[in-house]
Structures are given as structure tokens and as C-alpha cells.
N, C-alpha and C. Protein backbone atom coordinates (compact mmCIF):
# COMPACT_ATOMS: atom_id res chain seq x y z
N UNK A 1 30.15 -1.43 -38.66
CA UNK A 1 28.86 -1.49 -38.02
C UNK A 1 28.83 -2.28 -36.71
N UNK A 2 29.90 -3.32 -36.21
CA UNK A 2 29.98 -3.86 -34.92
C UNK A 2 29.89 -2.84 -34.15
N UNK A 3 30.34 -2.02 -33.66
CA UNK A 3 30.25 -0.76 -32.44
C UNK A 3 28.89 -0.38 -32.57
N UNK A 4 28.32 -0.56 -33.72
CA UNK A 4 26.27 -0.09 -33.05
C UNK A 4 25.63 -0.99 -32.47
N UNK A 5 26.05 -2.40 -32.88
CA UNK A 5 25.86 -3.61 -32.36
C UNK A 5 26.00 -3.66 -30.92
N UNK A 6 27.51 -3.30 -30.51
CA UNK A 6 27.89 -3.50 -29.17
C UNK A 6 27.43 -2.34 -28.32
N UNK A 7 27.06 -1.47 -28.73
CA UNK A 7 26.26 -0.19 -28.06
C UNK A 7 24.95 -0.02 -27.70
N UNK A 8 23.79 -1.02 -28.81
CA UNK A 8 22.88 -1.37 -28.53
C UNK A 8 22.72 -2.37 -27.41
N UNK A 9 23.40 -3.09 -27.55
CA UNK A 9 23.49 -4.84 -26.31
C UNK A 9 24.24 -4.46 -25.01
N UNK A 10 24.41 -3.10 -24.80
CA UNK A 10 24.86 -2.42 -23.74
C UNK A 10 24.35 -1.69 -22.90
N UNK A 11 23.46 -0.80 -23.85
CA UNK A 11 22.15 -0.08 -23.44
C UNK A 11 21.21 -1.34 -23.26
N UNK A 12 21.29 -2.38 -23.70
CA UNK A 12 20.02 -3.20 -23.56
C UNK A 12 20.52 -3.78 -21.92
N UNK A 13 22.02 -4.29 -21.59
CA UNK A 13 21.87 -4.81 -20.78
C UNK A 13 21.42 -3.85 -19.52
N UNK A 14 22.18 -2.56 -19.73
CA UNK A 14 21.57 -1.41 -18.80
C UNK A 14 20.27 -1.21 -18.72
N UNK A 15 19.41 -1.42 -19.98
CA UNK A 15 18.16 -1.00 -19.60
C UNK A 15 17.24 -1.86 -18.80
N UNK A 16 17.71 -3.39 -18.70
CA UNK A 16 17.22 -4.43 -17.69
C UNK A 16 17.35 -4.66 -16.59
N UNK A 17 19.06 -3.74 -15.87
CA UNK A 17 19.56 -4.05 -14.86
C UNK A 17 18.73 -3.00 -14.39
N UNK A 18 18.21 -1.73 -14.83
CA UNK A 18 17.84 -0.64 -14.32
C UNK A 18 16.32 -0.97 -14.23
N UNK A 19 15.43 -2.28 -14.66
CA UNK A 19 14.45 -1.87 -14.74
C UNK A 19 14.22 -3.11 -13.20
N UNK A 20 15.71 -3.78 -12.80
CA UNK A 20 15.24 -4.76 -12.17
C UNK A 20 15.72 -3.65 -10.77
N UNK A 21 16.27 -2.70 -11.05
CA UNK A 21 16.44 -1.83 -9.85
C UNK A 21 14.92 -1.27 -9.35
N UNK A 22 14.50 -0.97 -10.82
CA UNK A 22 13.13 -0.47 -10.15
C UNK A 22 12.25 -1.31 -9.94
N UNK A 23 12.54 -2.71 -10.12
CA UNK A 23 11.06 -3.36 -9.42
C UNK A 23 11.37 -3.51 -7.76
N UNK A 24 12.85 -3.06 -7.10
CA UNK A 24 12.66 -3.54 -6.01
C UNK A 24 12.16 -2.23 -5.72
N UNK A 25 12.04 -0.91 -6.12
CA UNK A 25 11.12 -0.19 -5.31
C UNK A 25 9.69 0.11 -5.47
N UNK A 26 9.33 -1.29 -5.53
CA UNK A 26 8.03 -1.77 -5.42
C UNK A 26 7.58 -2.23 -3.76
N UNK A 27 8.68 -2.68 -3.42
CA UNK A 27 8.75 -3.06 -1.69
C UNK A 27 8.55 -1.91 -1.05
N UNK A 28 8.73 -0.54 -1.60
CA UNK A 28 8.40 0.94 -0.16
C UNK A 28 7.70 1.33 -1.15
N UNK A 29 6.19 0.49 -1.66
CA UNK A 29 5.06 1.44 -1.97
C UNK A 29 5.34 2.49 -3.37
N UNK A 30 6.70 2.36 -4.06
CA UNK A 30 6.51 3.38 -5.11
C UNK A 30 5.91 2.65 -6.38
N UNK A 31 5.82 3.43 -6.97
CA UNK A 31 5.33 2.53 -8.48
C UNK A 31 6.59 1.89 -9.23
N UNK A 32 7.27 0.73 -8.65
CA UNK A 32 8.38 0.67 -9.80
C UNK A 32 8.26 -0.12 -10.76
N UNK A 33 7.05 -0.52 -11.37
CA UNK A 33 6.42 -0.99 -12.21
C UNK A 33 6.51 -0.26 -13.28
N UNK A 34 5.80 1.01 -13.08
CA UNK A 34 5.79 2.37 -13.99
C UNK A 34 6.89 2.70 -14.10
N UNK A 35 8.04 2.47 -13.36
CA UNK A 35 8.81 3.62 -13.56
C UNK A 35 9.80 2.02 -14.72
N UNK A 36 9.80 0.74 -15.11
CA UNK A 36 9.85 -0.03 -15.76
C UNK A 36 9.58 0.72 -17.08
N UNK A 37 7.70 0.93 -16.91
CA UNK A 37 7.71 1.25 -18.53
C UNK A 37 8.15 2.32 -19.25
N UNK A 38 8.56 3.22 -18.06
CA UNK A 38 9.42 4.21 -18.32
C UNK A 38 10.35 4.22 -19.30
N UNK A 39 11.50 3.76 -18.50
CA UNK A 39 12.72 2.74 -18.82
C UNK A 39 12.62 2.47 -20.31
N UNK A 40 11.64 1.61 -20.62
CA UNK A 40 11.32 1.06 -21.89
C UNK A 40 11.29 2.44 -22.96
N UNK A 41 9.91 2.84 -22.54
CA UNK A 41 9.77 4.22 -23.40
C UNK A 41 10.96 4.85 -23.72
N UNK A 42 11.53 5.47 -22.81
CA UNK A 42 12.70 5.78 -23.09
C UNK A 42 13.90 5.30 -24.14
N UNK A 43 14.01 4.06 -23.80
CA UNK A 43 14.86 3.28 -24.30
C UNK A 43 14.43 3.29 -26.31
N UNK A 44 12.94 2.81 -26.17
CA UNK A 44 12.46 2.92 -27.65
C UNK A 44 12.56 3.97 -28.29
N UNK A 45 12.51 5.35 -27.70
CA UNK A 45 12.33 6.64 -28.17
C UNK A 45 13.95 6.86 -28.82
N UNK A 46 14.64 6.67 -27.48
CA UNK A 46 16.33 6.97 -28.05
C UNK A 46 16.87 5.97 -28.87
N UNK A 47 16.68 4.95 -29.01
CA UNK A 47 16.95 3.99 -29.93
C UNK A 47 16.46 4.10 -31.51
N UNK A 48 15.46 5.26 -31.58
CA UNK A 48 14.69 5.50 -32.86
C UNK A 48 14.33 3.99 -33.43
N UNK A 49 13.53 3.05 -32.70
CA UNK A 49 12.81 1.93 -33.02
C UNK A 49 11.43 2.17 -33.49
N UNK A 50 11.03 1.66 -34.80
CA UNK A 50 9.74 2.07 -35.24
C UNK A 50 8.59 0.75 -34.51
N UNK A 51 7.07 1.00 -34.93
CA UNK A 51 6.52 0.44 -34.69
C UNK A 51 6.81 -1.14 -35.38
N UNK A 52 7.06 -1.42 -36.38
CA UNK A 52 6.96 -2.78 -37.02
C UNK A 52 8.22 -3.79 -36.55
N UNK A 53 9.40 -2.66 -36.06
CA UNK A 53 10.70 -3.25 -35.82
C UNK A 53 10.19 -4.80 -34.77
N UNK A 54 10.93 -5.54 -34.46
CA UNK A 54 10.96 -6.52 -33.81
C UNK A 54 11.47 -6.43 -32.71
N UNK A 55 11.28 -7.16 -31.57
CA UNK A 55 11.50 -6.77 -30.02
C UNK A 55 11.06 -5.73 -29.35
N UNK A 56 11.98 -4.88 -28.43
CA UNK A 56 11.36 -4.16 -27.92
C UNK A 56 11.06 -2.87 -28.44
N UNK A 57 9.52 -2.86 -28.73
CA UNK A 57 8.68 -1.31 -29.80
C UNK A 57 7.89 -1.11 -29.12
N UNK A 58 7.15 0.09 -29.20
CA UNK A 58 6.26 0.78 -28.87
C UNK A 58 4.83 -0.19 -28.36
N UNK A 59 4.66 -0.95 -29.41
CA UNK A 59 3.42 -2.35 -28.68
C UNK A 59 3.66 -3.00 -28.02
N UNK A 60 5.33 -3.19 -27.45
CA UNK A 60 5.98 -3.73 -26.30
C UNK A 60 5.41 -2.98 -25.40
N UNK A 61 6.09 -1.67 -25.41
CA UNK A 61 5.73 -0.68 -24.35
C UNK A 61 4.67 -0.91 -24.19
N UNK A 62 3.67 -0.68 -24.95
CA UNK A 62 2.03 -0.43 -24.43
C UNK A 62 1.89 -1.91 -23.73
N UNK A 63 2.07 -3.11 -23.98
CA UNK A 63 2.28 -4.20 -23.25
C UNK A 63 2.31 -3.77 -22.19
N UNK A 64 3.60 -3.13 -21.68
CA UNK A 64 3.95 -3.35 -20.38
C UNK A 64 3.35 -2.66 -19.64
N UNK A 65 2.73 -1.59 -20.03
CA UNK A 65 1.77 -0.48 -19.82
C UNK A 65 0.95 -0.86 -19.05
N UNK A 66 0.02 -1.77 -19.74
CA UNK A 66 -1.12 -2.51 -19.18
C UNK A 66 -0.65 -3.36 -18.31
N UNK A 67 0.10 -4.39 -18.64
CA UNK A 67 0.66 -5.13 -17.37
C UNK A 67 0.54 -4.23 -16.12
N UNK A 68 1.29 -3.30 -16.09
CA UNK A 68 1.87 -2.35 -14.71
C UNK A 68 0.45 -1.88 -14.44
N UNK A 69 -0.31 -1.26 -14.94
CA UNK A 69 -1.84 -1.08 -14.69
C UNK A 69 -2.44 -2.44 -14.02
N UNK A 70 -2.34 -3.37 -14.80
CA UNK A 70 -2.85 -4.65 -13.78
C UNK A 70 -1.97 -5.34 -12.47
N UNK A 71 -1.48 -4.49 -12.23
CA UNK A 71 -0.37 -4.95 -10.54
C UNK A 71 -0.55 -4.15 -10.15
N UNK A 72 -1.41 -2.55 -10.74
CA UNK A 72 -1.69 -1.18 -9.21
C UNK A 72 -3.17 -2.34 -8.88
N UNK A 73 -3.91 -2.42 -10.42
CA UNK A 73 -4.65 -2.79 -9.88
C UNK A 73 -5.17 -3.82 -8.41
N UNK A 74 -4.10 -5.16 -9.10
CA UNK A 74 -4.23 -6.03 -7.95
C UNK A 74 -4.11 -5.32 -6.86
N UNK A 75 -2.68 -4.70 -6.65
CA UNK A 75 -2.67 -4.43 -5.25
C UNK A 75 -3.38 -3.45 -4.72
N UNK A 76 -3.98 -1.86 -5.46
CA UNK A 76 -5.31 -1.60 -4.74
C UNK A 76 -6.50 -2.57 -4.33
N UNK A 77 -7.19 -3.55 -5.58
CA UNK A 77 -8.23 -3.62 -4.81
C UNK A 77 -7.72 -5.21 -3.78
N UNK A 78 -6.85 -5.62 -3.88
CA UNK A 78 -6.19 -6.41 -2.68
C UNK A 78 -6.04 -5.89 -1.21
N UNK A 79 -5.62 -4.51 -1.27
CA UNK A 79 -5.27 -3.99 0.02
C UNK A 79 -6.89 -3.94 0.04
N UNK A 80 -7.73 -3.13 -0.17
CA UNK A 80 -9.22 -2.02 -0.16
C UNK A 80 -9.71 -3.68 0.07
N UNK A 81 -10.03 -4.53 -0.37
CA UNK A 81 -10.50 -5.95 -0.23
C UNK A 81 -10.22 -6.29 1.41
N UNK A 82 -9.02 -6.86 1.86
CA UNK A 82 -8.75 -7.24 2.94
C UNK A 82 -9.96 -6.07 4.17
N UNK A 83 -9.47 -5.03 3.62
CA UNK A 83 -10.15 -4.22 5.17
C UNK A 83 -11.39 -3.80 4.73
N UNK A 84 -12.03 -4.16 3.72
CA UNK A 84 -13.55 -3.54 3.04
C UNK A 84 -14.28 -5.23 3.72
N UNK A 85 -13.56 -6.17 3.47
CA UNK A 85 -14.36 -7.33 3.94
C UNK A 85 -14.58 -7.47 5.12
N UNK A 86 -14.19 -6.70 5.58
CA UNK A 86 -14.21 -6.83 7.34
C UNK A 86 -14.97 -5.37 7.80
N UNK A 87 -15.36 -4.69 7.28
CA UNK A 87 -16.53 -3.96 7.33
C UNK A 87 -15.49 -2.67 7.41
N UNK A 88 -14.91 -2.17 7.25
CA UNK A 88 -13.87 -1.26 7.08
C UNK A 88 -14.70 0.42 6.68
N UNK A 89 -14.57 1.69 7.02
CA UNK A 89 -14.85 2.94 6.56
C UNK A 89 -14.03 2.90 5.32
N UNK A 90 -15.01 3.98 4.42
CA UNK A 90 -13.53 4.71 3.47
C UNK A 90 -12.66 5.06 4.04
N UNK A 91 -12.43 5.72 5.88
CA UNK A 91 -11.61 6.58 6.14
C UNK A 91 -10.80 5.52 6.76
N UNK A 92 -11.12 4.39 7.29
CA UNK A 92 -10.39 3.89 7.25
C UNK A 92 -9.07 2.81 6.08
N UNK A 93 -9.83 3.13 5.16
CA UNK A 93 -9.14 2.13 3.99
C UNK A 93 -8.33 3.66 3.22
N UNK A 94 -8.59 4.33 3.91
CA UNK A 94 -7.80 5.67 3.23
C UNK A 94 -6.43 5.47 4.06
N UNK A 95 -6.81 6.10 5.42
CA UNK A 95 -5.08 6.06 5.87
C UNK A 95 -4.98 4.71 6.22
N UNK A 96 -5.45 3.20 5.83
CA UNK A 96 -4.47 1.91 5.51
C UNK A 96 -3.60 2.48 4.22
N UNK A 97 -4.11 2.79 3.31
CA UNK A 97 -3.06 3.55 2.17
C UNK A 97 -1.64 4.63 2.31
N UNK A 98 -2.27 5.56 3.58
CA UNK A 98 -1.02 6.13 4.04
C UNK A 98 -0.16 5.16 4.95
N UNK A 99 -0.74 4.81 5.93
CA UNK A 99 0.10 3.77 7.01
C UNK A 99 1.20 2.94 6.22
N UNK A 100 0.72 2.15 4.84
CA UNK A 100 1.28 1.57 3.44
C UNK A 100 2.23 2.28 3.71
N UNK A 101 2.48 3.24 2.83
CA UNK A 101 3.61 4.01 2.45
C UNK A 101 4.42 4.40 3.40
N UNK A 102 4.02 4.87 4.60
CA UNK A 102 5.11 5.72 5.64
C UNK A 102 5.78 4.58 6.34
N UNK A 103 5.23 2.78 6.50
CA UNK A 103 5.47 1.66 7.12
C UNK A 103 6.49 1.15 5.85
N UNK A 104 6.32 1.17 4.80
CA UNK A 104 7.11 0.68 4.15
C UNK A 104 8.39 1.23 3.91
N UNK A 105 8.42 2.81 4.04
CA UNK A 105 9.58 3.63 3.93
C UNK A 105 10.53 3.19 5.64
N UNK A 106 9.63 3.24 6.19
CA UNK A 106 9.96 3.15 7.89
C UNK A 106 11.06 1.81 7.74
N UNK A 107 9.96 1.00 7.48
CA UNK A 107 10.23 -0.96 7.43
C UNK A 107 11.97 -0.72 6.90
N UNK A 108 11.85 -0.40 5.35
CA UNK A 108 13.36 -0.47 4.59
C UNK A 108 14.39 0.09 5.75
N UNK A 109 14.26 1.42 6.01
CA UNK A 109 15.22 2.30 6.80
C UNK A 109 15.92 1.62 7.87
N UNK A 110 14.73 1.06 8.79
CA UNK A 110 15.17 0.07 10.11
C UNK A 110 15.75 -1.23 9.57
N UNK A 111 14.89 -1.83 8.05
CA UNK A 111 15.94 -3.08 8.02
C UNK A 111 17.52 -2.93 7.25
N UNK A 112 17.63 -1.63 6.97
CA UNK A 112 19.33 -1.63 5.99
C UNK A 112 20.75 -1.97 7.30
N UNK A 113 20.64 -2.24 8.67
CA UNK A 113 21.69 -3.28 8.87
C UNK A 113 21.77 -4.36 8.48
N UNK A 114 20.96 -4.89 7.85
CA UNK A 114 20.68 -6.34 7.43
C UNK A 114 20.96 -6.48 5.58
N UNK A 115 22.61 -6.96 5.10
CA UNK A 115 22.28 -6.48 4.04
C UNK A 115 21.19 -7.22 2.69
N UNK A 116 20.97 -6.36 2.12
CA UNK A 116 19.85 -6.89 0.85
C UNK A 116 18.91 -7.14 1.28
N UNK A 117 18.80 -8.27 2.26
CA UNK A 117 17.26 -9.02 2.76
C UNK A 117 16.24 -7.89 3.58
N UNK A 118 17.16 -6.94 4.54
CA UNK A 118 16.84 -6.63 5.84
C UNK A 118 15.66 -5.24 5.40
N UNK A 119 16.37 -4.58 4.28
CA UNK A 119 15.07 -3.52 3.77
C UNK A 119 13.87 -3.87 3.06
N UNK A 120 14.21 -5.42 2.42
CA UNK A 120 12.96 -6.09 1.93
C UNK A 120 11.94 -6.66 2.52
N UNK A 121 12.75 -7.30 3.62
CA UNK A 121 11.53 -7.70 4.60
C UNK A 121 11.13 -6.59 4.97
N UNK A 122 11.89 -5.44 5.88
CA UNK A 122 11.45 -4.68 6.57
C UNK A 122 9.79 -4.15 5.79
N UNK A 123 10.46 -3.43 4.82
CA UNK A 123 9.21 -2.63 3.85
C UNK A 123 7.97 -3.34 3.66
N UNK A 124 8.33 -4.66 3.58
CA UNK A 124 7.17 -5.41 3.38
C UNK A 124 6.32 -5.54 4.23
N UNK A 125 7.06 -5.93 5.81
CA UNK A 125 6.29 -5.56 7.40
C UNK A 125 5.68 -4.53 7.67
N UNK A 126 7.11 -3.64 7.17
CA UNK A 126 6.46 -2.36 7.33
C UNK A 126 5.34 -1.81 6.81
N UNK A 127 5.03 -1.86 5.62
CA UNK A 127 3.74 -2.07 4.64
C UNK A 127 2.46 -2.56 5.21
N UNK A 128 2.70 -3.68 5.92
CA UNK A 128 1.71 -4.53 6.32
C UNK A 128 1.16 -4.03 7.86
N UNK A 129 2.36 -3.69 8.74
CA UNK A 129 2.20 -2.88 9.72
C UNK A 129 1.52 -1.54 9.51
N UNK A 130 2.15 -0.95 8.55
CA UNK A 130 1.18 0.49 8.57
C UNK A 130 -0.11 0.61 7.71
N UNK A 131 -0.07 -0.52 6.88
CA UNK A 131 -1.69 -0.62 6.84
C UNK A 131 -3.01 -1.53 8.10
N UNK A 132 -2.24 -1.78 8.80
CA UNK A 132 -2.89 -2.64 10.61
C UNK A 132 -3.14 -1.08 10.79
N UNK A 133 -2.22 -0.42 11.45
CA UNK A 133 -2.11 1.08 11.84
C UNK A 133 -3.14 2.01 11.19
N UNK A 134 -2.97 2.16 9.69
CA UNK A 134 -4.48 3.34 9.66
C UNK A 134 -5.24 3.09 9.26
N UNK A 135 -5.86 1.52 9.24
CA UNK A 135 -7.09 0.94 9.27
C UNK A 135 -7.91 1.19 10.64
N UNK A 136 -6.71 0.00 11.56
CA UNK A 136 -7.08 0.70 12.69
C UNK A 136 -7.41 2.12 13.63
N UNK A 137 -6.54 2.97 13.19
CA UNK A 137 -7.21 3.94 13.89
C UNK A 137 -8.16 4.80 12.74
N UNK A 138 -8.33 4.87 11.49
CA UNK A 138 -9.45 4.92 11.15
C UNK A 138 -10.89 4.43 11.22
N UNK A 139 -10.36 3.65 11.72
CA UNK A 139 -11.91 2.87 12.16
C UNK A 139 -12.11 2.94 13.69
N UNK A 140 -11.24 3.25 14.36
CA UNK A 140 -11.82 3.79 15.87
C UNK A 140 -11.73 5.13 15.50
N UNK A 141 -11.55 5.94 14.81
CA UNK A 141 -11.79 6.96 14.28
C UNK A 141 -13.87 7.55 14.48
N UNK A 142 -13.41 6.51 13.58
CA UNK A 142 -15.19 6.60 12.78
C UNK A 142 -16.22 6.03 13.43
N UNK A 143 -16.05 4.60 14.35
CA UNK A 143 -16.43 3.84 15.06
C UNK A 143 -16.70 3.83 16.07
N UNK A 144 -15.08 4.06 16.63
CA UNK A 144 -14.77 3.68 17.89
C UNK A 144 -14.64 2.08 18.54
N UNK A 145 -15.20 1.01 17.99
CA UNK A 145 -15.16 -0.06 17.99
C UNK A 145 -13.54 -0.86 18.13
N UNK A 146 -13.06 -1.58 19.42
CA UNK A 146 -11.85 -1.98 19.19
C UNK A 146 -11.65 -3.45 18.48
N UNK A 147 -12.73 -3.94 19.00
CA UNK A 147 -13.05 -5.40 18.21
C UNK A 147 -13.10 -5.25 16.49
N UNK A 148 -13.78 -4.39 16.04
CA UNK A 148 -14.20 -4.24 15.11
C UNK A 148 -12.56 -3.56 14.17
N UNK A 149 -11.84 -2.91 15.03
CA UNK A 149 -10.52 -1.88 14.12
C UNK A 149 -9.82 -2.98 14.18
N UNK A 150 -9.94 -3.64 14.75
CA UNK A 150 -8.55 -4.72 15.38
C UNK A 150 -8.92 -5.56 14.22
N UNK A 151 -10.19 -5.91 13.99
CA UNK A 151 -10.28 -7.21 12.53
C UNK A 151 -10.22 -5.96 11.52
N UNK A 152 -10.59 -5.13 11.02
CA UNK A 152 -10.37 -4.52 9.92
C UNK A 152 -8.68 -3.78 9.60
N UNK A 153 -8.03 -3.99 10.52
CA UNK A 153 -6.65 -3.61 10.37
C UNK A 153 -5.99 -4.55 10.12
N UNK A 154 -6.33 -6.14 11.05
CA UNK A 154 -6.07 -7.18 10.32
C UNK A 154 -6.30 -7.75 9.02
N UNK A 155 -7.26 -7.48 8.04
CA UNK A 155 -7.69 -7.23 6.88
C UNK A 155 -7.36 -6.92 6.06
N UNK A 156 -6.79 -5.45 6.18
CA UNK A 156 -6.06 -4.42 5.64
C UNK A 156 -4.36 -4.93 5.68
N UNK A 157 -3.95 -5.43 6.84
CA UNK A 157 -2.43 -6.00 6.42
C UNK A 157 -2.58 -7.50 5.78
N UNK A 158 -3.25 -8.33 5.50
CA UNK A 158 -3.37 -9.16 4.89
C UNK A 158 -3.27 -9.17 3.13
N UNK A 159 -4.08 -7.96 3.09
CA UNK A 159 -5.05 -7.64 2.11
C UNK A 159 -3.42 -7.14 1.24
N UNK A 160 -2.91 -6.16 2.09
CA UNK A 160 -1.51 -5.06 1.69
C UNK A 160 -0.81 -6.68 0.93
N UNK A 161 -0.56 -7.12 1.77
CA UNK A 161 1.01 -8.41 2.48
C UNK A 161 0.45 -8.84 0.03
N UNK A 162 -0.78 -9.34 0.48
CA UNK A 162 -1.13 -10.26 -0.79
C UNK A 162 -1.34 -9.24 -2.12
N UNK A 163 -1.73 -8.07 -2.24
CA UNK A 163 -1.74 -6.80 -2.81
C UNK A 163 0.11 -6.82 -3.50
N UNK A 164 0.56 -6.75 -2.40
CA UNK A 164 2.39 -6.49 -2.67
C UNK A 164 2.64 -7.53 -3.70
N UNK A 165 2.21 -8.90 -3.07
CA UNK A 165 2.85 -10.04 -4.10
C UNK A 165 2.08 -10.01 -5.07
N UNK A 166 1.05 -9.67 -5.07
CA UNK A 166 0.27 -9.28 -6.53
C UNK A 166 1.61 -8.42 -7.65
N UNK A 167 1.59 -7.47 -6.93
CA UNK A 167 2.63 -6.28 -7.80
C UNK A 167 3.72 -6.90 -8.06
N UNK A 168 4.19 -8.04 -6.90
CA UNK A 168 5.76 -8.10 -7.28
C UNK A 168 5.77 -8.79 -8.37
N UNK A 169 5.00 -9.97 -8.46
CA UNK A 169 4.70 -10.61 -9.35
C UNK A 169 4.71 -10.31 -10.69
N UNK A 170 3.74 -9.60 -11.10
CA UNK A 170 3.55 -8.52 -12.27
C UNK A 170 4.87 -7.77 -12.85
N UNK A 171 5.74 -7.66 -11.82
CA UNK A 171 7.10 -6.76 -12.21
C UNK A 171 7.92 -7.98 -12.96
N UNK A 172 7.89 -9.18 -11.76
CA UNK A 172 8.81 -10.06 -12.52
C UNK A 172 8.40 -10.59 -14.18
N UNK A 173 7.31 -10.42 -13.99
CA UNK A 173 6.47 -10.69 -15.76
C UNK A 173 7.04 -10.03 -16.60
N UNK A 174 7.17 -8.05 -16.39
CA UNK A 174 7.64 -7.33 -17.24
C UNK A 174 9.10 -7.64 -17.39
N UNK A 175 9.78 -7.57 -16.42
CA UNK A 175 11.25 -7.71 -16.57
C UNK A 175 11.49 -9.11 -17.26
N UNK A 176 10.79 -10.09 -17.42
CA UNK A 176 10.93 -11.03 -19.06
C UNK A 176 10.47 -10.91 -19.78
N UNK A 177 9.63 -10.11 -19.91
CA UNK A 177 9.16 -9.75 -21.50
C UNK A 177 9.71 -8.73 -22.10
N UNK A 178 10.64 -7.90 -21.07
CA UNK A 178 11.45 -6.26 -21.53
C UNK A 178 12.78 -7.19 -21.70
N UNK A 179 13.10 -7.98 -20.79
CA UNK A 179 14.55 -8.76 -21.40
C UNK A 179 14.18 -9.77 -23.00
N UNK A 180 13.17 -10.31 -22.85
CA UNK A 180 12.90 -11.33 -23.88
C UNK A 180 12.87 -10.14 -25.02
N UNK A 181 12.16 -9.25 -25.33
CA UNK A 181 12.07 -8.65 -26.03
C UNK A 181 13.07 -8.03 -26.59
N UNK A 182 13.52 -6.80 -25.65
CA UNK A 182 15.25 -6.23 -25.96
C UNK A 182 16.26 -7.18 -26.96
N UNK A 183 16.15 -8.57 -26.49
CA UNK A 183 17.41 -9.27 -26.99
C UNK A 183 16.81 -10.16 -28.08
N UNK A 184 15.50 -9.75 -28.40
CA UNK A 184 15.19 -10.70 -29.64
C UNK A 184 15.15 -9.52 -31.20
N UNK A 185 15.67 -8.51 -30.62
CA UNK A 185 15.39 -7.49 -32.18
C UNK A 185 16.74 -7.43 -33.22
């Protein structure tokens, strides 16, 4: 019975290293929170772990579930906060959401000469930059106002910057309670 032992604590260490892969693509805007509880699900399903078993089960999962639900949350209404307080359109707090994503993909790309650090910062700038970007021109969009896009884009990358560390945060939570868990069954 040692080889199920050592097969389980193998898959376990894989299933942590993989879930800490996906929290860094939390930095270019994807969900790697979700794609965590994924991971898990997965892991419980193929493992044939019942509900009562100990460590990581299905009420783990749903744990983490909610967790990852409360880090979109933060960081939606974090970003929508920053540029809604500053008098912001929907249309503009819409493409701050795209600017997000295409700045953060942008950010990583330009920072990978830099190794490890250079796509993390980048994405994160980048993030923060492209939500400045379609706040702002959503709101001279709608407006026209430059005073007015210029503080609500500022808003909106504030809002992103503190939104992000909301999420990252939240990831590092799951990834000890999916390690704590895994290695306590």
C-alpha cells in the first residue's frame, strides 16, 4: 500500500504547484482563482474522496469556491468604486474593464525581458494603465470633459491597482487552505 501513499503526496504536491501557477495568472486579468478551484475539483473527483473524508473534499472545494467569488468580488467592485467615485459613466467603467485586460496582457508581454519580476510588474501597470485609458476615453466619450476623464481614469487605476491586491490576496488564502488541507487527509 506505500505506492498509493506516494502517488497521492505527488499528485498533492502537483496539485499545489499548479494551483500556485494559476494564481500568478491573476496579474493579466484571468480568473486564476477559479481556475484554483478547478484544480481542486478535479483533484477530489479523481482521487474518489467522499464528502466526510478529511482534508481536501468537496466542502473544501465549495470553500474555495466562495473564497474565489469573494476576490472577483473585491476586485470588481474595487475597480467600478475607484472610477464610480469620481463620477464615472457606465461606459466609462465598461471599457476601464477592457483597457484592464488588453493593459495587463500588453504590461506582461513588454515586461518578459525582465525575468519573473518584469511580467508582474508589467501586468499590473499595465492593468492600471489600461484601466486610466478606457475610463478615460469613455468618459470624454460621453462627456467630453478632460478634467473630469483625467480624475475618473485616475480612479479607475487606483481602484484596478487595489481591486488586483484584493484578488491576489484571496489566492494566497486559497493556496493555504488547498495545501493545508491536501496534506492533512
Amino acid at each position: 500500500m506505500p505506492e498509493i501513499q506516494y502517488s497521492y503526496y505527488l499528485w498533492a504536491i502537483l496539485l499545489v504547484f499548479s494551483a500556485s501557477i494559476a494564481w500568478f495568472t491573476n496579474f493579466v486579468a484571468l480568473p486564476g482563482n477559479w481556475f484554483m478551484v478547478g484544480l481542486a475539483a478535479v483533484f477530489v473527483s479523481s482521487m474518489g474522496i467522499g464528502e466526510a473524508a478529511e482534508g481536501l473534499n468537496w466542502q473544501a472545494v465549495v470553500l474555495l469556491a466562495l473564497i474565489a467569488a469573494g476576490g472577483e468580488a473585491v476586485e470588481f467592485f474595487a475597480g467600478a468604486a475607484g472610477a464610480a467615485k469620481k463620477g464615472a459613466s457606465r461606459r466609462a467603467i465598461a471599457l476601464a474593464v477592457v483597457g484592464t485586460i488588453a493593459g495587463s496582457i500588453t504590461g506582461a508581454v513588454m515586461g518578459l525581458p525582465v525575468p519573473l519580476a518584469g511580467p508582474l510588474i508589467g501586468a499590473l501597470a499595465g492593468g492600471a494603465g489600461g484601466a486610466f485609458a478606457g475610463a478615460y476615453l469613455g468618459e470624454m466619450w460621453k462627456h467630453g470633459g478632460a478634467n473630469k476623464s483625467i480624475a475618473v481614469g485616475v480612479g479607475a487605476a487606483i481602484g484596478r491597482l487595489l481591486g488586483t491586491l484584493g484578488k491576489l490576496l484571496t489566492g494566497v488564502v486559497m493556496i493555504v487552505i488547498l495545501a493545508v488541507r491536501v496534506f492533512s487527509g
